[in-house]
C-alpha atoms as a PDB file:
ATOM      1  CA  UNK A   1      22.124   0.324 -47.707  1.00  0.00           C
ATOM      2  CA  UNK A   2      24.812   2.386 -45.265  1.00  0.00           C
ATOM      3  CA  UNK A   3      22.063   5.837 -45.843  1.00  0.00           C
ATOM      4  CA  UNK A   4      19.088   3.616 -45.497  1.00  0.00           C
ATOM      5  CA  UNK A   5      20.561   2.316 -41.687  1.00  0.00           C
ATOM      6  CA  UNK A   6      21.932   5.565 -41.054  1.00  0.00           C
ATOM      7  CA  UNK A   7      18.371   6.636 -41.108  1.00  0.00           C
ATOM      8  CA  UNK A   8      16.890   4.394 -39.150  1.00  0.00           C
ATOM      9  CA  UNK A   9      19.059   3.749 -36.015  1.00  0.00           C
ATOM     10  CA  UNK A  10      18.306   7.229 -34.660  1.00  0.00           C
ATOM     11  CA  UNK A  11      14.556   6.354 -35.051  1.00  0.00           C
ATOM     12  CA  UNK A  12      15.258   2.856 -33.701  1.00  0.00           C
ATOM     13  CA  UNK A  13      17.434   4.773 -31.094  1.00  0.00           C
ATOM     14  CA  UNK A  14      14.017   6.585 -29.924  1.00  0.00           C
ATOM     15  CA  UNK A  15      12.001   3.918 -30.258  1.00  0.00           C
ATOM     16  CA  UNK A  16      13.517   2.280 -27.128  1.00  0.00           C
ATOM     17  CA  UNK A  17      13.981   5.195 -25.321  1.00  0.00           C
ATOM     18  CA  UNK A  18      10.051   6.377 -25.647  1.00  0.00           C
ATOM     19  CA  UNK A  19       9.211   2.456 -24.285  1.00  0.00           C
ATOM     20  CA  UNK A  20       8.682   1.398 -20.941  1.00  0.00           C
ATOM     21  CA  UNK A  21      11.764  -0.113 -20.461  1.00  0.00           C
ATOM     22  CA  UNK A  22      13.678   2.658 -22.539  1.00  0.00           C
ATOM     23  CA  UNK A  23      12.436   5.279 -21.013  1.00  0.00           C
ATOM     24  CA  UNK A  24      13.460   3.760 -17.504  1.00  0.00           C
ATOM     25  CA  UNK A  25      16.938   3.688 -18.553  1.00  0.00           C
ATOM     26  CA  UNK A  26      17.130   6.929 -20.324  1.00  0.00           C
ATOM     27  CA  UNK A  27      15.815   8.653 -16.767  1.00  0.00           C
ATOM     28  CA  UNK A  28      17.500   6.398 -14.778  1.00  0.00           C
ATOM     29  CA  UNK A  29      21.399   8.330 -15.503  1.00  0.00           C
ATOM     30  CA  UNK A  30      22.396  10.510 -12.562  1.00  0.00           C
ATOM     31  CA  UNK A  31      18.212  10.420 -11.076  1.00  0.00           C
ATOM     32  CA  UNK A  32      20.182   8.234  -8.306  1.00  0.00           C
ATOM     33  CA  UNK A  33      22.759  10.436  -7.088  1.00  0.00           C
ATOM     34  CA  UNK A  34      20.262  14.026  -7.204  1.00  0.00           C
ATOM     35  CA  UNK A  35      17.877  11.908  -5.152  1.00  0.00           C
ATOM     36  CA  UNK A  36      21.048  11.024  -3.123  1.00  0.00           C
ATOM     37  CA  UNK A  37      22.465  14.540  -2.900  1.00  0.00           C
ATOM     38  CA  UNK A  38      19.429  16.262  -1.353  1.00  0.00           C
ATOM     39  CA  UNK A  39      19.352  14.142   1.626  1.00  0.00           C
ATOM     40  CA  UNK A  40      21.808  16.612   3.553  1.00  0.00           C
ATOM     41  CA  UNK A  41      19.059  18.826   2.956  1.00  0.00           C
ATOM     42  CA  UNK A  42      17.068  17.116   5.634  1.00  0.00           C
ATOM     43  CA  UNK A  43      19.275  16.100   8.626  1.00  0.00           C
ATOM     44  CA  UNK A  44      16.698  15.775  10.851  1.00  0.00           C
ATOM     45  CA  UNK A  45      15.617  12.411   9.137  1.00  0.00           C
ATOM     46  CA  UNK A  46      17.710   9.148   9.401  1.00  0.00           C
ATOM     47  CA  UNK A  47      17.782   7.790   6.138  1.00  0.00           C
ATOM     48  CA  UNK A  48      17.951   3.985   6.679  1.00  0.00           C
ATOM     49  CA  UNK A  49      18.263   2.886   2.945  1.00  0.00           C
ATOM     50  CA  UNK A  50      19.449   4.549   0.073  1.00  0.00           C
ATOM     51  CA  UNK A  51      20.824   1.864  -2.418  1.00  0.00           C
ATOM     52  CA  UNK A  52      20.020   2.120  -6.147  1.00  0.00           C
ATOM     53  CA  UNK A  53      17.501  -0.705  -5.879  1.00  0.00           C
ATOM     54  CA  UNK A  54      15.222   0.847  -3.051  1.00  0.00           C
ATOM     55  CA  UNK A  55      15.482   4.566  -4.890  1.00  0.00           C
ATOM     56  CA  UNK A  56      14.346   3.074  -7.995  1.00  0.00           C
ATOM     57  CA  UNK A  57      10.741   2.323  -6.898  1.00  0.00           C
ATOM     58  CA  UNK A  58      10.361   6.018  -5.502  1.00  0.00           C
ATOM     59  CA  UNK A  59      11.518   7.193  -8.675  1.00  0.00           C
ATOM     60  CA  UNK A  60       8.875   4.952 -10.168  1.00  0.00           C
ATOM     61  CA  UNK A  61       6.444   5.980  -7.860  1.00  0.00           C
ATOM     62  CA  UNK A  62       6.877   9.592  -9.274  1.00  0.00           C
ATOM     63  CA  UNK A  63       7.891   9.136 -13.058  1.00  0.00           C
ATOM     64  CA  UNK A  64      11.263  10.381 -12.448  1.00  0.00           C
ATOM     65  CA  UNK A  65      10.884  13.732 -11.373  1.00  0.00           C
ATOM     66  CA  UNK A  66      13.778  13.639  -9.136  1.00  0.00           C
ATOM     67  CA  UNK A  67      12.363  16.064  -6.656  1.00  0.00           C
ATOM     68  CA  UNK A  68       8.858  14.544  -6.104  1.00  0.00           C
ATOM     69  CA  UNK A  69      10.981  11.476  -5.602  1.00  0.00           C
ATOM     70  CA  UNK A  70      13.154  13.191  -2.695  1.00  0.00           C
ATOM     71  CA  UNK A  71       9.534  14.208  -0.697  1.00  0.00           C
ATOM     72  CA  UNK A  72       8.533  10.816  -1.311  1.00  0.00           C
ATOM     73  CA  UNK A  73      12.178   9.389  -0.018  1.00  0.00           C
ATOM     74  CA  UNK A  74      12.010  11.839   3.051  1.00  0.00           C
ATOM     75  CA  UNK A  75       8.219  11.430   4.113  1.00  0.00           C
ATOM     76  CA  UNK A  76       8.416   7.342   3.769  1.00  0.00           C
ATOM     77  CA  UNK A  77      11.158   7.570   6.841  1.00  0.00           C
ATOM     78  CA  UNK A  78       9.449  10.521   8.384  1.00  0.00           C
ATOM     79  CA  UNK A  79       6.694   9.170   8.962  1.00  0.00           C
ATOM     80  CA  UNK A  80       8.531   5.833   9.613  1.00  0.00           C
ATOM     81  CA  UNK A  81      10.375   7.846  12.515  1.00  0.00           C
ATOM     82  CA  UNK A  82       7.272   9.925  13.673  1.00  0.00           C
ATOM     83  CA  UNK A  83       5.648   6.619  14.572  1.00  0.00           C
ATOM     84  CA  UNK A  84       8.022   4.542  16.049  1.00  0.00           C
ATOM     85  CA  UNK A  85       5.246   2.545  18.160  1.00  0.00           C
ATOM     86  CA  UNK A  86       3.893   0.887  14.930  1.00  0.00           C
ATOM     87  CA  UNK A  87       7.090  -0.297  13.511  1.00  0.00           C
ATOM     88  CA  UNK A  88       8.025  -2.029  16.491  1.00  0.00           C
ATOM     89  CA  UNK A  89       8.307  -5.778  15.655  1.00  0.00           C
ATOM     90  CA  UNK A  90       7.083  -4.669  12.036  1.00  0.00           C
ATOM     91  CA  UNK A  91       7.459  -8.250  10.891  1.00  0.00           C
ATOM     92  CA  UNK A  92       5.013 -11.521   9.846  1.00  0.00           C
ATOM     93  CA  UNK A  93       5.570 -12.858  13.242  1.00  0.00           C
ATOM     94  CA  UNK A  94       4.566 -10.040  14.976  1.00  0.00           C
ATOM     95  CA  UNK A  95       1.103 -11.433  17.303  1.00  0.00           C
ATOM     96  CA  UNK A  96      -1.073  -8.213  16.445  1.00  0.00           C
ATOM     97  CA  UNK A  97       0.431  -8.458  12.498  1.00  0.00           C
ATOM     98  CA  UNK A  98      -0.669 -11.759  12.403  1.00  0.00           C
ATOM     99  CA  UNK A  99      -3.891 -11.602  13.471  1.00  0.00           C
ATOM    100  CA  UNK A 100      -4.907  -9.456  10.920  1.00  0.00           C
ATOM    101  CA  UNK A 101      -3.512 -11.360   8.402  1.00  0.00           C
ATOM    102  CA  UNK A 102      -5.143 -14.119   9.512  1.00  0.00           C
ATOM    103  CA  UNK A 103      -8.371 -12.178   9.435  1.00  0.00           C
ATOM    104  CA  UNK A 104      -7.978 -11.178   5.772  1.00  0.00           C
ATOM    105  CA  UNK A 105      -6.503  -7.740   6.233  1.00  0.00           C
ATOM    106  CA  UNK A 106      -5.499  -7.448   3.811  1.00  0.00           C
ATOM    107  CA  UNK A 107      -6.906  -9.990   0.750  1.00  0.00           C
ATOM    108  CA  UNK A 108      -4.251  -9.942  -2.691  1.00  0.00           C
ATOM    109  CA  UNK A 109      -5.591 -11.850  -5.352  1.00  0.00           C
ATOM    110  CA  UNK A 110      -3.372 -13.722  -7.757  1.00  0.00           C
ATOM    111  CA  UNK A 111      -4.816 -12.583 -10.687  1.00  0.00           C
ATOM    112  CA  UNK A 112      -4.000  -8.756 -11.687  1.00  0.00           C
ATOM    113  CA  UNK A 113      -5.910  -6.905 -13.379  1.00  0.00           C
ATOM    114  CA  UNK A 114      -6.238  -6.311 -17.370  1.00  0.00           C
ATOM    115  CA  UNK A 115      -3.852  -3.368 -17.107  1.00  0.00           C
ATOM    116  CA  UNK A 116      -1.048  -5.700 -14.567  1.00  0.00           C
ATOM    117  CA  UNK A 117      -2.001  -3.794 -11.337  1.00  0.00           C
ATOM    118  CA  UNK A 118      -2.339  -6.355  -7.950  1.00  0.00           C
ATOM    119  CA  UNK A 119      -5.514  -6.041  -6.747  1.00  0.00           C
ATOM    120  CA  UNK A 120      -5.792  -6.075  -2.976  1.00  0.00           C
ATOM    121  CA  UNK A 121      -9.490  -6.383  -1.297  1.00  0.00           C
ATOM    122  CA  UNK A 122     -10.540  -5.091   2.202  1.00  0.00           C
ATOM    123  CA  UNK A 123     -13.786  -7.088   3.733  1.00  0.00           C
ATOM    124  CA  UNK A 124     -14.729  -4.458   6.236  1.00  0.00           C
ATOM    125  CA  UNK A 125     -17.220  -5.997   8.369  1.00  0.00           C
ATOM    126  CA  UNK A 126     -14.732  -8.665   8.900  1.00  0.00           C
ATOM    127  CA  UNK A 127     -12.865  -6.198  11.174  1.00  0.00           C
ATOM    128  CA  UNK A 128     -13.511  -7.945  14.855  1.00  0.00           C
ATOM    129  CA  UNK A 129     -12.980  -4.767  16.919  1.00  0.00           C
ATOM    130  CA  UNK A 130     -11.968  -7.209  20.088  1.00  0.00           C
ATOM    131  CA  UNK A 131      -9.249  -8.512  18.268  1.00  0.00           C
ATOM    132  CA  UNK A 132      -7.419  -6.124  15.735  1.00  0.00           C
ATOM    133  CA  UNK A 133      -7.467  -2.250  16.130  1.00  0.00           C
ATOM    134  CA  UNK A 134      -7.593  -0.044  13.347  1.00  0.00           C
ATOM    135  CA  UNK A 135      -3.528   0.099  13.613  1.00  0.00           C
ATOM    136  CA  UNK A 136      -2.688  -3.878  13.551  1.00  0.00           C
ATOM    137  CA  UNK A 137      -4.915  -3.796  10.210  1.00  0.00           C
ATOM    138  CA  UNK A 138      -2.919  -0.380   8.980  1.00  0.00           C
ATOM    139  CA  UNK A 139       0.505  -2.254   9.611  1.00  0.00           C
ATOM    140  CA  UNK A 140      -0.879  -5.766   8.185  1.00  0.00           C
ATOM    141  CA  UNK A 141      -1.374  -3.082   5.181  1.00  0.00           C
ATOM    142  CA  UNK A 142       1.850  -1.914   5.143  1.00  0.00           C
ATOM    143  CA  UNK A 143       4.061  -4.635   5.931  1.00  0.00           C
ATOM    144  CA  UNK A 144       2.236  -6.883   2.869  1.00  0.00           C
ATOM    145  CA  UNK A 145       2.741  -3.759   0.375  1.00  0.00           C
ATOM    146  CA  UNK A 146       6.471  -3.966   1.165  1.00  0.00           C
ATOM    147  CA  UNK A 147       6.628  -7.373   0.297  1.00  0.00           C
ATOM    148  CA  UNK A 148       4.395  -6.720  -2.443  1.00  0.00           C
ATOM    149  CA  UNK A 149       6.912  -3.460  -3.802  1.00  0.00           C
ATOM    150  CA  UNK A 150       9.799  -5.799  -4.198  1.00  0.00           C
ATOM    151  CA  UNK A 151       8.028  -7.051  -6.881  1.00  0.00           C
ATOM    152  CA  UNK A 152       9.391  -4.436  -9.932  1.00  0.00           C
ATOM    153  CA  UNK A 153       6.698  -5.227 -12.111  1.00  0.00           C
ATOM    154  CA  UNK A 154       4.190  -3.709  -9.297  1.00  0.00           C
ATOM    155  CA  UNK A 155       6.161  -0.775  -8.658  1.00  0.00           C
ATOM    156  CA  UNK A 156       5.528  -0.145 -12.112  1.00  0.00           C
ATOM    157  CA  UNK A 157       2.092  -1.185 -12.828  1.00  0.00           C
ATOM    158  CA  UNK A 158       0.720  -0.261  -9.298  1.00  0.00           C
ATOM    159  CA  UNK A 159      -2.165  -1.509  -7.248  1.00  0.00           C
ATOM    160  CA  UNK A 160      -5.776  -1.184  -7.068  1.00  0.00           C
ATOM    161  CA  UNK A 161      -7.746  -1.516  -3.934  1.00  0.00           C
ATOM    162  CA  UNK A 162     -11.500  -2.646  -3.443  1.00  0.00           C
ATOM    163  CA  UNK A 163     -13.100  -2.520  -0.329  1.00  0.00           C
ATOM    164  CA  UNK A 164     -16.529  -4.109   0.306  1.00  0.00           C
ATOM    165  CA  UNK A 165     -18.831  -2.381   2.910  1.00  0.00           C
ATOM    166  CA  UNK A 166     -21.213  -4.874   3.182  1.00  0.00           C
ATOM    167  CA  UNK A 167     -22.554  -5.417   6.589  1.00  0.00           C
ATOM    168  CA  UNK A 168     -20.135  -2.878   7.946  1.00  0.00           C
ATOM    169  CA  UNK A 169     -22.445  -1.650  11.286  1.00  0.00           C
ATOM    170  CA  UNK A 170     -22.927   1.562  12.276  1.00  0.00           C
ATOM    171  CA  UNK A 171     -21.130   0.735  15.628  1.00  0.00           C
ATOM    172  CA  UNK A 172     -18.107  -0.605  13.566  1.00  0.00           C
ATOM    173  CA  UNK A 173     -17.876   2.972  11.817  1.00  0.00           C
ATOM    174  CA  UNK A 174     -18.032   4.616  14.996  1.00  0.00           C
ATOM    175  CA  UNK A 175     -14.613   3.858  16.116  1.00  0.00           C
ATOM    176  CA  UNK A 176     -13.189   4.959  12.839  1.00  0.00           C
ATOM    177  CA  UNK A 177     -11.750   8.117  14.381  1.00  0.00           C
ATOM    178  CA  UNK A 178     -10.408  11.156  12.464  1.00  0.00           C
ATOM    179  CA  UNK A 179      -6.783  10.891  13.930  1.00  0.00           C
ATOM    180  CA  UNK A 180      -6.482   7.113  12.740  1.00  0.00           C
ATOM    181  CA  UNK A 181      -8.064   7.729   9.254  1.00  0.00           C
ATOM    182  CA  UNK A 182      -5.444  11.051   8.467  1.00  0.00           C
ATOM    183  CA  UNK A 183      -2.934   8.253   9.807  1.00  0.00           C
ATOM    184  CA  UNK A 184      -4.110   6.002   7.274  1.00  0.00           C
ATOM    185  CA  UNK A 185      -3.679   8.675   4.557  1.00  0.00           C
ATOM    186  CA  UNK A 186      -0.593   9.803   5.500  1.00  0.00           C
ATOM    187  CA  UNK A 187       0.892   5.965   5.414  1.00  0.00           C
ATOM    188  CA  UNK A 188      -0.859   5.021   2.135  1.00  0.00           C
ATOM    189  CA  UNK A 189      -1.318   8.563   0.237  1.00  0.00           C
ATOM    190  CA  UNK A 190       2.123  10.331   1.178  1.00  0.00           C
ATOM    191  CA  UNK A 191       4.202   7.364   2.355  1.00  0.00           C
ATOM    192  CA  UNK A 192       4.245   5.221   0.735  1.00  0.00           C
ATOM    193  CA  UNK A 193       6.564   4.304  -3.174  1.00  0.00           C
ATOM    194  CA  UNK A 194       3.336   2.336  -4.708  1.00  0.00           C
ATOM    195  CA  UNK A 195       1.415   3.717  -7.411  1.00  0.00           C
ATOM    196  CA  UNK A 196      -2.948   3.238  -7.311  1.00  0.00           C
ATOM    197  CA  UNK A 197      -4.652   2.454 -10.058  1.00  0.00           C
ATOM    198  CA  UNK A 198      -8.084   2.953  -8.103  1.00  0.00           C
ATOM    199  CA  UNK A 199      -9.696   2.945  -4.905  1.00  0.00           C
ATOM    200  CA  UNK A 200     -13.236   1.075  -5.141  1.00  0.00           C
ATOM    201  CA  UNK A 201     -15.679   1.181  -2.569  1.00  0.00           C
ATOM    202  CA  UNK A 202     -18.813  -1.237  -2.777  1.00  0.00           C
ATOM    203  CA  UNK A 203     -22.157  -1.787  -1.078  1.00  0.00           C
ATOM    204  CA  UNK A 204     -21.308   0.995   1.168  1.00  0.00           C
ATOM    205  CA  UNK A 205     -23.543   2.692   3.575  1.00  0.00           C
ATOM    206  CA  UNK A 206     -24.697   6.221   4.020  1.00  0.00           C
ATOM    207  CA  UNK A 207     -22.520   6.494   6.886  1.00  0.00           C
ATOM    208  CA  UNK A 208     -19.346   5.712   4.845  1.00  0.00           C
ATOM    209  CA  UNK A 209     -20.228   8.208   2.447  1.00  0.00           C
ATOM    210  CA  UNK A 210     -20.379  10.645   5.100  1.00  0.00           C
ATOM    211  CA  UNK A 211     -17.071   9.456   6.142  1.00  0.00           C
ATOM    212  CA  UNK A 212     -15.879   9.988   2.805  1.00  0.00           C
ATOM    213  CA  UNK A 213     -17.103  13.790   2.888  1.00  0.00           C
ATOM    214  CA  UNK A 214     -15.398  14.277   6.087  1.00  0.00           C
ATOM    215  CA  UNK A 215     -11.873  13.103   4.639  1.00  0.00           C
ATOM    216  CA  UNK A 216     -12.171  14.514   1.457  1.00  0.00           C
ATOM    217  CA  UNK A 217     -10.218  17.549   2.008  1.00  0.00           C
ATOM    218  CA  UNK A 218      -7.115  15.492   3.299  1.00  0.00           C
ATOM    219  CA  UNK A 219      -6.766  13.424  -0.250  1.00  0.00           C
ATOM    220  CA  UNK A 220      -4.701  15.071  -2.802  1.00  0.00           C
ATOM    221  CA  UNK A 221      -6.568  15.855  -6.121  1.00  0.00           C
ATOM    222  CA  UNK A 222      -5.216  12.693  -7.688  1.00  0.00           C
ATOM    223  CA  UNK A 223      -6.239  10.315  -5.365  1.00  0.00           C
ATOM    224  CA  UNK A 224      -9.907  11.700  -4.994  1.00  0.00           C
ATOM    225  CA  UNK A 225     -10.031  11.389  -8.871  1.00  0.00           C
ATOM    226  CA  UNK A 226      -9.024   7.738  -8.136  1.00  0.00           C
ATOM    227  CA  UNK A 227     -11.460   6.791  -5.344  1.00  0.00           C
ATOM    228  CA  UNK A 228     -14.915   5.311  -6.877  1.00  0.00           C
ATOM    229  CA  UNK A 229     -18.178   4.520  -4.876  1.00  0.00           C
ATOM    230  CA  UNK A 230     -19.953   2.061  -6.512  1.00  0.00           C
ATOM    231  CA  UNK A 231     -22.746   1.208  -4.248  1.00  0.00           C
ATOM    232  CA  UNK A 232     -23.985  -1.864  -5.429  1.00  0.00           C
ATOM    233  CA  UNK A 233     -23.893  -1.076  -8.564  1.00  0.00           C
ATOM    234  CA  UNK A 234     -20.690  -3.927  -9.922  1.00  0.00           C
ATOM    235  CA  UNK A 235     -21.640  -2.565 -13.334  1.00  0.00           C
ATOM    236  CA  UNK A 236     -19.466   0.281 -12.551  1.00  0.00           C
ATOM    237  CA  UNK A 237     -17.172  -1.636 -11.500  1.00  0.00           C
ATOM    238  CA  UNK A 238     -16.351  -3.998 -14.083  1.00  0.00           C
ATOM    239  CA  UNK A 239     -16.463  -1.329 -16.169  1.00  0.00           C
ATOM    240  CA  UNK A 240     -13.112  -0.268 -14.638  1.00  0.00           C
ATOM    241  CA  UNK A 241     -11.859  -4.110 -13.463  1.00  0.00           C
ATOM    242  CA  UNK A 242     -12.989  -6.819 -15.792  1.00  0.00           C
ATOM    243  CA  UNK A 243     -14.963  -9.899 -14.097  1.00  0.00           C
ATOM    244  CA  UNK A 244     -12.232 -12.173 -15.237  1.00  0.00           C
ATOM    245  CA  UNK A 245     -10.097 -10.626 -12.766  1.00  0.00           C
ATOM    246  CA  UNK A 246     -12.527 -10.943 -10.075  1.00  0.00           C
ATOM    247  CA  UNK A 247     -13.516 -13.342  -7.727  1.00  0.00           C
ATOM    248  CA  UNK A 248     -17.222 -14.296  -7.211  1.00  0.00           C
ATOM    249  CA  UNK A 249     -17.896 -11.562  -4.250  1.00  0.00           C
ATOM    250  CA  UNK A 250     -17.613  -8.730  -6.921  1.00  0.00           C
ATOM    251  CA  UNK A 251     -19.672 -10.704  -9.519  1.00  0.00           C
ATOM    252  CA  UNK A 252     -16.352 -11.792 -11.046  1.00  0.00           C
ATOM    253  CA  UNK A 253     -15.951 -15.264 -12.857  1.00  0.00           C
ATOM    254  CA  UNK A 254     -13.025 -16.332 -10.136  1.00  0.00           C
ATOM    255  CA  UNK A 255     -13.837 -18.460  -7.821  1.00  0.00           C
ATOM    256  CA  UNK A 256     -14.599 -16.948  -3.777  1.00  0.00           C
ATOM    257  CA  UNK A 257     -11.701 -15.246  -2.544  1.00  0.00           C
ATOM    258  CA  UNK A 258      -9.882 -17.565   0.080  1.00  0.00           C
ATOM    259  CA  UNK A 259      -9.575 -15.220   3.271  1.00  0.00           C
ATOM    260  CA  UNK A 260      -6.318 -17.457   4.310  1.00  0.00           C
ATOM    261  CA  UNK A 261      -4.474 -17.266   1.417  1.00  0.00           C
ATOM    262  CA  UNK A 262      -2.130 -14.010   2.006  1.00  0.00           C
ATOM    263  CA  UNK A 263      -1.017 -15.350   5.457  1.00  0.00           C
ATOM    264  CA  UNK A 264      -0.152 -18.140   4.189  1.00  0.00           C
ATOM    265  CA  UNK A 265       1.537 -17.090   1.741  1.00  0.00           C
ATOM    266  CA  UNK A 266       3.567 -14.803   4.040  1.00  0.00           C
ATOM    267  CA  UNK A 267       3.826 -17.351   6.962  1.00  0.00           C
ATOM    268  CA  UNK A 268       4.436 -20.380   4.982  1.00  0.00           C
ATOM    269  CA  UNK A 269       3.957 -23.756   4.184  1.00  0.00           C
ATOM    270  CA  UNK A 270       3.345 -24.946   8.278  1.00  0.00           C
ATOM    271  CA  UNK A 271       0.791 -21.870   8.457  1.00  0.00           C
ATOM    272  CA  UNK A 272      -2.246 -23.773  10.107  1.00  0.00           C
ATOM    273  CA  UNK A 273      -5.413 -22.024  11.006  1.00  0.00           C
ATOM    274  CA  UNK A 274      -5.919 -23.870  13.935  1.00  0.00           C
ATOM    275  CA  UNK A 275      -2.470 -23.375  15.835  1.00  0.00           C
ATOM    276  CA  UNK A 276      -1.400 -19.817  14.311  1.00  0.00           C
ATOM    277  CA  UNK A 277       2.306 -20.739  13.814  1.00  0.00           C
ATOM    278  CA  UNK A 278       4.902 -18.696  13.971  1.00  0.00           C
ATOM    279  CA  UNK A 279       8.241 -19.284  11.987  1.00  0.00           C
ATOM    280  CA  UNK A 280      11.053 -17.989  13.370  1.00  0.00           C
ATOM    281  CA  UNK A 281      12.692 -15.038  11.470  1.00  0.00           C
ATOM    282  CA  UNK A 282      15.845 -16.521  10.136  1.00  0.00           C
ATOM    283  CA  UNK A 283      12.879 -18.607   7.843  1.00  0.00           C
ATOM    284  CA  UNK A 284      12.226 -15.636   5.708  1.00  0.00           C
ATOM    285  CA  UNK A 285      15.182 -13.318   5.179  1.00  0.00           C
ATOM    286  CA  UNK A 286      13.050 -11.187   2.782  1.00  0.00           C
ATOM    287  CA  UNK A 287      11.072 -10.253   5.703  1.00  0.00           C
ATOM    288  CA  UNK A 288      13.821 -10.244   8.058  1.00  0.00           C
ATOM    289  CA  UNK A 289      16.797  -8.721   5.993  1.00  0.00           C
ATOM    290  CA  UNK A 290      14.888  -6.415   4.353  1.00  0.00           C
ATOM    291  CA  UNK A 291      11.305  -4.965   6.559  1.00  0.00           C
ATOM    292  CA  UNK A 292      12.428  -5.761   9.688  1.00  0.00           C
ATOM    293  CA  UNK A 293      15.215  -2.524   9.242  1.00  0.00           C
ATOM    294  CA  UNK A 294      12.861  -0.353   7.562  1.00  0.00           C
ATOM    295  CA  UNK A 295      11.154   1.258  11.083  1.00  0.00           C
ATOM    296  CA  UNK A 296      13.323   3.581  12.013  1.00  0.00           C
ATOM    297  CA  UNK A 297      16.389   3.240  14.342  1.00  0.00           C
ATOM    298  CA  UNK A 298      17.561   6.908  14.417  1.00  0.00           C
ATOM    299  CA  UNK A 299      18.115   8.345  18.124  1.00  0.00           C
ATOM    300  CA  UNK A 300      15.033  10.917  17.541  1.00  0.00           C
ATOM    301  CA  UNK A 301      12.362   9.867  20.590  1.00  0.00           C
ATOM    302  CA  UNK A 302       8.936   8.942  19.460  1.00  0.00           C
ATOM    303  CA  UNK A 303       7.273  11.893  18.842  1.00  0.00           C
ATOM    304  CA  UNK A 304       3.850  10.420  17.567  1.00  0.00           C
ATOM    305  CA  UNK A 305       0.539   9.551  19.488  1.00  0.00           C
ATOM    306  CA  UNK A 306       0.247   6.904  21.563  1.00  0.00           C
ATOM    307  CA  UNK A 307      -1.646   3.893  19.638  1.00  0.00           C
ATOM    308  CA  UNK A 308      -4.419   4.380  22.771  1.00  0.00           C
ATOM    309  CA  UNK A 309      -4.351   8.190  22.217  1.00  0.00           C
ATOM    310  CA  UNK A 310      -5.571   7.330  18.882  1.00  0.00           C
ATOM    311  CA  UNK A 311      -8.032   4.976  18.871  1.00  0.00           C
ATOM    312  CA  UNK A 312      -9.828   6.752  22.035  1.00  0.00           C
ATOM    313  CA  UNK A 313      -9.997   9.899  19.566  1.00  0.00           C
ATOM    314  CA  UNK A 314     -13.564  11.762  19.049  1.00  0.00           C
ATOM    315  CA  UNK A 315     -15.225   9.307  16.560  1.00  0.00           C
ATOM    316  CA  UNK A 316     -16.499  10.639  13.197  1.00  0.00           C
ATOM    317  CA  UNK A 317     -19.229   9.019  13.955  1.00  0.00           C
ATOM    318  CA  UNK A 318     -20.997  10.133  17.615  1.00  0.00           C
ATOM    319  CA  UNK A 319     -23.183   6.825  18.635  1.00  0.00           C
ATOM    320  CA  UNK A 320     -26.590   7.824  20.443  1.00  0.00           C
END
């Protein structure tokens, strides 16, 4: 009995280090403090957070490889710091925040999908250029995946995005403008701690496609191999998200997506369509303990465009 357990608590041993959970814990010893000690290595950044907790999901992010983690660490408050206009009030209550929320930008459905990811859905032709600009829907974005990344479970499994074309006019695509798109990228692709499953584009246009072409070269090999254009083909797509986790709009067996449901879950239980109410901050100390430090309070000036400068950018798309 004593050689019989003698063999088999070194294999139990590696059994729950090669598991999820084991492995976390195996990589976890002294990943902290490298991530930790490289920081003096960039003292042009102010690093605003650097507990255990909110290093963990950039290790996650980059399975542990303590020096993709530090690039991660340093462009998430670079870029954070670079564009001080847009995390400015970076909170629920924000009027230009909440508008897009209200608007659906962006949509997180309850359900995940079969392999745990959250699956967040864009309705494009939603976008009502006369009240959101590209950069209220871009910090809607990122404000909900912060909430969303406290979540450890999703800074594991990761995310998966779908974004539905249909209807999206020709004038709407216009004002998509290189600088805001390599924005986008930047905030979501290099940015960012979350991990993405997939990028989905349906019942897009030919003009999206040449979009696509156009920022191509600015996605990283990984994330092009991630980014799927379905057309309307759903086929395709449930071959990679099953209907079950779907709602009706993607040919899933869920009922239709309800467009109000992320504000309210952010803005509460008095959230009312008609009077857009605003909770005060002290109401949600998630959002106020926890996003409202993240922009960056370091004494470098604002050395990123002006949101105008942005969106009055050549267009990708040159209207007749």
């Amino acid at each position: 009995f004593s050689i019989s357990r003698a063999g088999l608590e070194p294999l139990e041993a590696q059994k729950d280090v090669f598991s999820s959970e084991g492995l976390e814990n195996h990589c976890q010893n002294g990943r902290f403090m490298e991530v930790r000690d490289m920081i003096v290595t960039r003292p042009d950044i102010g690093f605003l957070r650097t507990d255990d907790e909110f290093i963990l999901r950039f290790l996650r992010a980059r399975k542990f490889d303590h020096m993709e983690t530090f690039r991660l660490l340093a462009q998430y408050f670079q870029f954070r710091q670079q564009n001080l206009d847009m995390f400015q009030s970076f909170k629920v209550d924000d009027p230009s925040i909440k508008r897009a929320l209200m608007d659906g930008f962006p949509g997180v459905l309850e359900t995940p999908d079969q392999h745990g990811r959250k699956i967040l859905i864009l309705f494009a032709s939603n976008w009502d250029q006369s009240r959101n600009s590209f950069i209220d829907i871009l910090r809607a974005i990122l404000l909900s995946l912060e909430v969303l990344i406290e979540n450890p479970e999703l800074q594991i499994n990761g995310f998966t995005l779908i974004i539905d074309w249909s209807n999206f006019s020709f004038k709407q695509a216009s004002k998509l403008t290189p600088n805001i798109l390599k924005l986008a990228i930047e905030g979501l692709q290099d940015s960012f701690p979350a991990r993405f499953g997939g990028i989905h584009f349906v019942n897009q246009p030919w003009y999206i496609h040449a979009m696509y072409t156009i920022i191509k070269p600015f996605l990283k090999d990984k994330t092009r191999k991630r980014i799927f254009l379905h057309g309307n083909n759903l086929n395709s797509l449930h071959q990679l998200i099953q209907p079950e986790c779907l709602p009706s709009e993607f040919g899933g067996t869920l009922p239709p997506y309800d467009m109000g449901m992320w504000a309210r879950t952010l803005l509460g239980p008095e959230y009312n369509d008609e009077t857009e109410y605003t909770p005060p901050c002290s109401d949600w100390p998630i959002l106020t303990t926890s996003l409202c430090v993240f922009r960056s309070q370091s004494t470098v000036e604002a050395a990123a465009l002006r949101q105008m400068d942005r969106e009055t950018s050549t267009p990708l798309l040159a209207l007749d």
